[in-house]
N, C-alpha and C. Protein backbone atom coordinates (compact mmCIF):
# COMPACT_ATOMS: atom_id res chain seq x y z
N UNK A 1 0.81 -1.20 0.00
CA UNK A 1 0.00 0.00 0.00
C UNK A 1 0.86 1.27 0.00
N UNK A 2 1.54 1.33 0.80
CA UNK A 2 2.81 2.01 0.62
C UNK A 2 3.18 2.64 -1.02
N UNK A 3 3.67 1.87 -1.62
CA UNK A 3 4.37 2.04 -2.83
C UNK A 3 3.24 2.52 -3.90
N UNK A 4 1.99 2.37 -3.70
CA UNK A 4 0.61 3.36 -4.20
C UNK A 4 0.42 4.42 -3.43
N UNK A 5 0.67 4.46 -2.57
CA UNK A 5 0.52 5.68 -2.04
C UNK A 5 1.23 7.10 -2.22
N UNK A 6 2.98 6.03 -2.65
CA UNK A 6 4.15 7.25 -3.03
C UNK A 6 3.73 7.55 -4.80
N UNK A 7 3.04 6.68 -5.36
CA UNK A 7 3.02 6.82 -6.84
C UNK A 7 1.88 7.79 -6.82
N UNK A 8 0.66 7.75 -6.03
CA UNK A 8 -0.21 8.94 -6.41
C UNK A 8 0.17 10.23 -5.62
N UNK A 9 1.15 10.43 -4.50
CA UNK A 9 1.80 11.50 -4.28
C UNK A 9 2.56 12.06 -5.80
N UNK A 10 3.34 10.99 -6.09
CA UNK A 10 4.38 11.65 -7.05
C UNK A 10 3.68 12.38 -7.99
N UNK A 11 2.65 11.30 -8.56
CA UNK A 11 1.58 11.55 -9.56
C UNK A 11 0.90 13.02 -9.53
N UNK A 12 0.54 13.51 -8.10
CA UNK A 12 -0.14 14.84 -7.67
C UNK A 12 0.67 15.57 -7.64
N UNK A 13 1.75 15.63 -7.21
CA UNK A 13 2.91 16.63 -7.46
C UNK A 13 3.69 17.44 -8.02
N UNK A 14 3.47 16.35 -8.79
CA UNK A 14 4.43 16.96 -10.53
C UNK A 14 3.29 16.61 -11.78
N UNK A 15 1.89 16.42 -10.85
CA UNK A 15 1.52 16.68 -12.35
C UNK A 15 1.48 15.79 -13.29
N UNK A 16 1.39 15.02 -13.01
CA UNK A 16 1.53 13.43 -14.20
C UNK A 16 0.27 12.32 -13.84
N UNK A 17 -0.61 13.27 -14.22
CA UNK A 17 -2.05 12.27 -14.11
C UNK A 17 -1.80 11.36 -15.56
N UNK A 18 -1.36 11.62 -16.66
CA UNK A 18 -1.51 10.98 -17.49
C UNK A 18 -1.09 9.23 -17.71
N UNK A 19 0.22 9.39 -16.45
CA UNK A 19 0.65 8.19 -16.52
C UNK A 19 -0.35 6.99 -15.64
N UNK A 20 -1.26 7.11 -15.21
CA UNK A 20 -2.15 6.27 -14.23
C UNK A 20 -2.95 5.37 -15.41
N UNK A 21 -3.59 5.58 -16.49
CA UNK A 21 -4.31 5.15 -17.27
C UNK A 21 -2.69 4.10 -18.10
N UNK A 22 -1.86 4.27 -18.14
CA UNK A 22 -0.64 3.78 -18.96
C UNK A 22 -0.52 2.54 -17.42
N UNK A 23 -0.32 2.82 -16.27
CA UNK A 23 0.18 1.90 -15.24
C UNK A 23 -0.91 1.09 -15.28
N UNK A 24 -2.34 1.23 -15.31
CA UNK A 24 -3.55 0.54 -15.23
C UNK A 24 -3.50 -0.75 -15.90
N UNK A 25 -3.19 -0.13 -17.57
CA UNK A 25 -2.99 -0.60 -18.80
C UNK A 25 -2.22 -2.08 -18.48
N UNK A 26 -1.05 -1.48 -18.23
CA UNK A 26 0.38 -2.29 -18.02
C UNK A 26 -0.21 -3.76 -16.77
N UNK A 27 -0.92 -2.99 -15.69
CA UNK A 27 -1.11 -4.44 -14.54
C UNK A 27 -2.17 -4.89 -14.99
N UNK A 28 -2.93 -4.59 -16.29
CA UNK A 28 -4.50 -5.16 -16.39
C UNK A 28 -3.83 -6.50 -17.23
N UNK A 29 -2.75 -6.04 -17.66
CA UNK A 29 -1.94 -6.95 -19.53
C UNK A 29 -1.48 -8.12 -18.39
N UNK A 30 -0.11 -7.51 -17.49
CA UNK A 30 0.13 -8.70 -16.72
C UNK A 30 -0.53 -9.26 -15.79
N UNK A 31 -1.53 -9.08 -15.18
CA UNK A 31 -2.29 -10.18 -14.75
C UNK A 31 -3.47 -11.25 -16.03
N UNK A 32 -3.45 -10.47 -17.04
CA UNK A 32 -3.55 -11.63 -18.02
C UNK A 32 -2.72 -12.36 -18.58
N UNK A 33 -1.64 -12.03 -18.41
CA UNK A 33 -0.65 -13.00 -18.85
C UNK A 33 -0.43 -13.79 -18.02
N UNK A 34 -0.37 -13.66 -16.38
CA UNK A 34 -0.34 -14.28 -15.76
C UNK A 34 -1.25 -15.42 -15.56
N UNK A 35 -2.48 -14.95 -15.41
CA UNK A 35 -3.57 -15.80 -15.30
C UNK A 35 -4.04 -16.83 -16.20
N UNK A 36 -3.61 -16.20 -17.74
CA UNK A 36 -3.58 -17.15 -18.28
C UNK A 36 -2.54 -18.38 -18.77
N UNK A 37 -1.68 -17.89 -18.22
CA UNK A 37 -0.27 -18.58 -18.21
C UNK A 37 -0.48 -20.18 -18.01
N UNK A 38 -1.33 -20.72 -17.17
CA UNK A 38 -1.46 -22.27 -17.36
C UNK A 38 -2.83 -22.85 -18.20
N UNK A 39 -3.37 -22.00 -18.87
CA UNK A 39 -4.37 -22.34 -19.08
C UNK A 39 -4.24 -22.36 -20.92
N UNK A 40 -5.77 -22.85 -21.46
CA UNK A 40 -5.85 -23.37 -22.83
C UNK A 40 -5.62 -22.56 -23.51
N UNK A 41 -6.04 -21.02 -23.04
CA UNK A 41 -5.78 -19.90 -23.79
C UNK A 41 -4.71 -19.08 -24.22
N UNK A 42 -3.42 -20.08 -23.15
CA UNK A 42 -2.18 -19.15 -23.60
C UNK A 42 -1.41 -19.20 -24.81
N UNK A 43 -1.56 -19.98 -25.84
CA UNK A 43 -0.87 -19.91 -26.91
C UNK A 43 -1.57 -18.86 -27.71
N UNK A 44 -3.29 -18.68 -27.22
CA UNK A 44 -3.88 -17.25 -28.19
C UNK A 44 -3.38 -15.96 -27.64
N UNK A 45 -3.01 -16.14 -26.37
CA UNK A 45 -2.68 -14.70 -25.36
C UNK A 45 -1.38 -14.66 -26.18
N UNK A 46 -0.28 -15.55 -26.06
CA UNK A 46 1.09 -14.87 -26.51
C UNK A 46 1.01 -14.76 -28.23
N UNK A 47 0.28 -14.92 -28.66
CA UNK A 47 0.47 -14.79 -30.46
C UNK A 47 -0.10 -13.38 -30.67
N UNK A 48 -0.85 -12.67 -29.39
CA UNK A 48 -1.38 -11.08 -29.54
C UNK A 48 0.34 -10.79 -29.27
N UNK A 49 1.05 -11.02 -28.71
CA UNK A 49 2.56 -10.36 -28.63
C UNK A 49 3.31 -10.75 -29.04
């Protein structure tokens, strides 16, 4: 909780709302990669990359 807490300080500080929708992006991708990582769907997940 910590380490969200310093990122939306930083974020309010200097002004860099833009990057929150880009970090969102980024943990929404790897927890699908993750999740799908043992499952039937991962050879369709890694051929999108």
């Amino acid at each position: 909780m910590d380490f969200l807490k310093d990122l939306w300080n930083f974020m309010k500080e200097r002004k860099k709302f833009w990057l929150a929708p880009l970090i969102i992006i980024f943990l929404l991708l790897g927890l699908i990669i993750v999740l799908a990582g043992g499952s039937a769907i991962a050879p369709f997940i890694y051929s999108i990359f």
